[in-house]
C-alpha atoms as a PDB file:
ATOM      1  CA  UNK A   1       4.897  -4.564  -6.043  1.00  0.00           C
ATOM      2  CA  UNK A   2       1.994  -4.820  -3.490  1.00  0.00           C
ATOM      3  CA  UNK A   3      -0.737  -1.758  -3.211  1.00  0.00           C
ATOM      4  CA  UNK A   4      -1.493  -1.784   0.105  1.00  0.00           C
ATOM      5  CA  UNK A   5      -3.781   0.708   2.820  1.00  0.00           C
ATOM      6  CA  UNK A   6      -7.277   2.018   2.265  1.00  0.00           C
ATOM      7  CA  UNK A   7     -10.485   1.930   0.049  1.00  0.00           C
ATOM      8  CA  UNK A   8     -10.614   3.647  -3.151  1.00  0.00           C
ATOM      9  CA  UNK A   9     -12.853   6.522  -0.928  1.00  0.00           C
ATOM     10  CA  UNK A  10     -10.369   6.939   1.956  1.00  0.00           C
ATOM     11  CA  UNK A  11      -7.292   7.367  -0.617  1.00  0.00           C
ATOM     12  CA  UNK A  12      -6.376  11.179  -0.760  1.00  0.00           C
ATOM     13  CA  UNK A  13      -2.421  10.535  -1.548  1.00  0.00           C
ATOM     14  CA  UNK A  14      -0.407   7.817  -2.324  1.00  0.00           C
ATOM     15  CA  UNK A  15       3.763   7.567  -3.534  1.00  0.00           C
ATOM     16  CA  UNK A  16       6.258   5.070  -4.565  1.00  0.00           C
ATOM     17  CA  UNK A  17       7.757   3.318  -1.356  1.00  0.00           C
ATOM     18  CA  UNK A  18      11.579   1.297  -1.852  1.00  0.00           C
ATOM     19  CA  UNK A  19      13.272  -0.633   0.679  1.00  0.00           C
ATOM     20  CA  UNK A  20      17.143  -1.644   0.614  1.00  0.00           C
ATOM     21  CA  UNK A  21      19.146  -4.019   2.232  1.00  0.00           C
ATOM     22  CA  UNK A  22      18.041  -5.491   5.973  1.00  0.00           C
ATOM     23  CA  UNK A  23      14.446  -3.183   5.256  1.00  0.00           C
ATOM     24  CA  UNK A  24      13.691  -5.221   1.974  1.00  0.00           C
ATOM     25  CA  UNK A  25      13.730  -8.268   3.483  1.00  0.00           C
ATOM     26  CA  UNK A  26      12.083  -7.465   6.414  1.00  0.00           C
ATOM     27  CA  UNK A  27       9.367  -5.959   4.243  1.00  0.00           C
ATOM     28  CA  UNK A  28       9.378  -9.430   1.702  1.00  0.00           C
ATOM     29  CA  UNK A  29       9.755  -6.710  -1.734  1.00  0.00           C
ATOM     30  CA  UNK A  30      11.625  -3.935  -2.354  1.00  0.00           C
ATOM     31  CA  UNK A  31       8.967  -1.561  -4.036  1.00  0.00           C
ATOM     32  CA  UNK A  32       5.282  -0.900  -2.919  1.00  0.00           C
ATOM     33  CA  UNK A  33       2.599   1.622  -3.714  1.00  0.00           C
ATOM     34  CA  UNK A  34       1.778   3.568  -0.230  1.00  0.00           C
ATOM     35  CA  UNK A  35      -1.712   5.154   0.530  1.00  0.00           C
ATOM     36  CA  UNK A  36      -2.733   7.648   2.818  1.00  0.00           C
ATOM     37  CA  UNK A  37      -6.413   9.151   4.089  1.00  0.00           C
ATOM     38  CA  UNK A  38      -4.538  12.717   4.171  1.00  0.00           C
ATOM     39  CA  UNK A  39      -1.244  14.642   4.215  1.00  0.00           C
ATOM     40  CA  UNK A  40       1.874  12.448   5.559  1.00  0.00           C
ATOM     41  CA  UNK A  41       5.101  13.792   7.394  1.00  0.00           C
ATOM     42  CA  UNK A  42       7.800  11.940   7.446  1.00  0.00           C
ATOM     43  CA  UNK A  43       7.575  11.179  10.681  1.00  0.00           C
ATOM     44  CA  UNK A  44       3.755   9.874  10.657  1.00  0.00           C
ATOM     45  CA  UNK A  45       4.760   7.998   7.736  1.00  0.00           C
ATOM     46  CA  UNK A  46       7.227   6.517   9.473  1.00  0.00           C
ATOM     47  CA  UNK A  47       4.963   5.697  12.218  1.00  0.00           C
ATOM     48  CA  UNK A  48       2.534   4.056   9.635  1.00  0.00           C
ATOM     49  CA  UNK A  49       5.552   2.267   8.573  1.00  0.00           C
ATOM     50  CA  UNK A  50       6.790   0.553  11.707  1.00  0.00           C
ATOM     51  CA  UNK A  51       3.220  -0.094  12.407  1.00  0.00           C
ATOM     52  CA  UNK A  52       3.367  -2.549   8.921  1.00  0.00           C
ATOM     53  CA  UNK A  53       6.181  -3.790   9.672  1.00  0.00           C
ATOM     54  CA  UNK A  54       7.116  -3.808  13.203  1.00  0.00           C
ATOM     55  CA  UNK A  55      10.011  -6.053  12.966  1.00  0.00           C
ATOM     56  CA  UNK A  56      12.070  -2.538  11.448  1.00  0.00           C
ATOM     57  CA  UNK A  57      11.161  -0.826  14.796  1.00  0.00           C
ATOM     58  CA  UNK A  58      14.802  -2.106  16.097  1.00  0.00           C
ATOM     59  CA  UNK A  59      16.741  -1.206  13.048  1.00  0.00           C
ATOM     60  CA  UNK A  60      18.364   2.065  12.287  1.00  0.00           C
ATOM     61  CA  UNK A  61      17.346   3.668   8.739  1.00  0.00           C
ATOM     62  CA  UNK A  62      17.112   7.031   6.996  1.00  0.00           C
ATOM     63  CA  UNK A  63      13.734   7.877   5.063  1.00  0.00           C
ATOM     64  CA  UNK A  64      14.388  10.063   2.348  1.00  0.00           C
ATOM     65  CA  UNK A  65      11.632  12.204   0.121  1.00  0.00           C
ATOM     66  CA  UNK A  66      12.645  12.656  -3.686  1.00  0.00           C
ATOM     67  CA  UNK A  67      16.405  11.188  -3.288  1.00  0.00           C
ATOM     68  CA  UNK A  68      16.886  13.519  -0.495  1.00  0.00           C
ATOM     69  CA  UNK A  69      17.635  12.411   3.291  1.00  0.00           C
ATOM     70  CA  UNK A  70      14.421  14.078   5.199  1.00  0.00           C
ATOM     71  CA  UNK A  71      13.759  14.656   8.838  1.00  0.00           C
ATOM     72  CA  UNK A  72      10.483  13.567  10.373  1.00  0.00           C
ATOM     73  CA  UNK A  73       8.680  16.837  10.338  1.00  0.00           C
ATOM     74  CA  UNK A  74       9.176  17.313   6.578  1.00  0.00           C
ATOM     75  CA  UNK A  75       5.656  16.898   4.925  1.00  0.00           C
ATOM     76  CA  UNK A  76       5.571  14.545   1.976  1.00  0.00           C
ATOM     77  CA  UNK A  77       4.227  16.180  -1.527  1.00  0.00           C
ATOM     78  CA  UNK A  78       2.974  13.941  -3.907  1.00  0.00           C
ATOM     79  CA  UNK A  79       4.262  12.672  -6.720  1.00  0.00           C
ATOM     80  CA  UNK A  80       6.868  11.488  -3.924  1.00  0.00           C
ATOM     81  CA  UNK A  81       9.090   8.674  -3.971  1.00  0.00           C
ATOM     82  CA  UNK A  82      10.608   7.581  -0.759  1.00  0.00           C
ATOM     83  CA  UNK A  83      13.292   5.452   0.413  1.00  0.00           C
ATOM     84  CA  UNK A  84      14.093   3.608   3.188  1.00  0.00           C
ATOM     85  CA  UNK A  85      17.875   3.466   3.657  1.00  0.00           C
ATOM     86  CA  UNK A  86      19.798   1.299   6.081  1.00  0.00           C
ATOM     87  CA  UNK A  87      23.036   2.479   6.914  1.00  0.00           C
ATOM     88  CA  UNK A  88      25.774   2.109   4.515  1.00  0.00           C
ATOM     89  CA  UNK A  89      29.335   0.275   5.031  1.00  0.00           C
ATOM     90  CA  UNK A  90      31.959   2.235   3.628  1.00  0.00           C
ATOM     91  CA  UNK A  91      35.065   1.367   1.819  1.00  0.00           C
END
């Protein structure tokens, strides 16, 4: 797991971040610790996101908030765990 963003001074929130599939390797881990300087959307997150890893800007995933699939203007309460989630073959 890798901590990654601000200084300790900057840090108002910070949740559990998990990648599957394509978005786990494109990330190099599957799990890391995501700060924030203030309150997070989904959708700003997910701009924070692509900005980290810009190689996911092409691929098609869900984000969702507390094992639930959330749209981009949902706001993101802490304690939060979120999940990026590729889409799914099914069978």
């Amino acid at each position: 797991m890798r901590v990654i963003g601000l200084n300790d001074d900057q840090i108002s929130m910070s949740f559990q971040v998990k990648y599957f599939g394509m978005l786990a390797e494109i990330a190099g881990l599957s799990d890391e610790v995501w700060n924030a300087a203030g309150d997070l959307t989904v959708g700003q997150f997910r701009a924070q996101m692509l900005d980290k890893y810009p190689a996911m800007r092409d691929k098609k995933f869900k984000i969702a908030v507390n094992q639930k699939i959330s749209e981009d203007f949902v706001l993101i309460e802490t304690p939060a765990e979120i999940a990026l989630l590729p889409p799914f073959a099914g069978g």
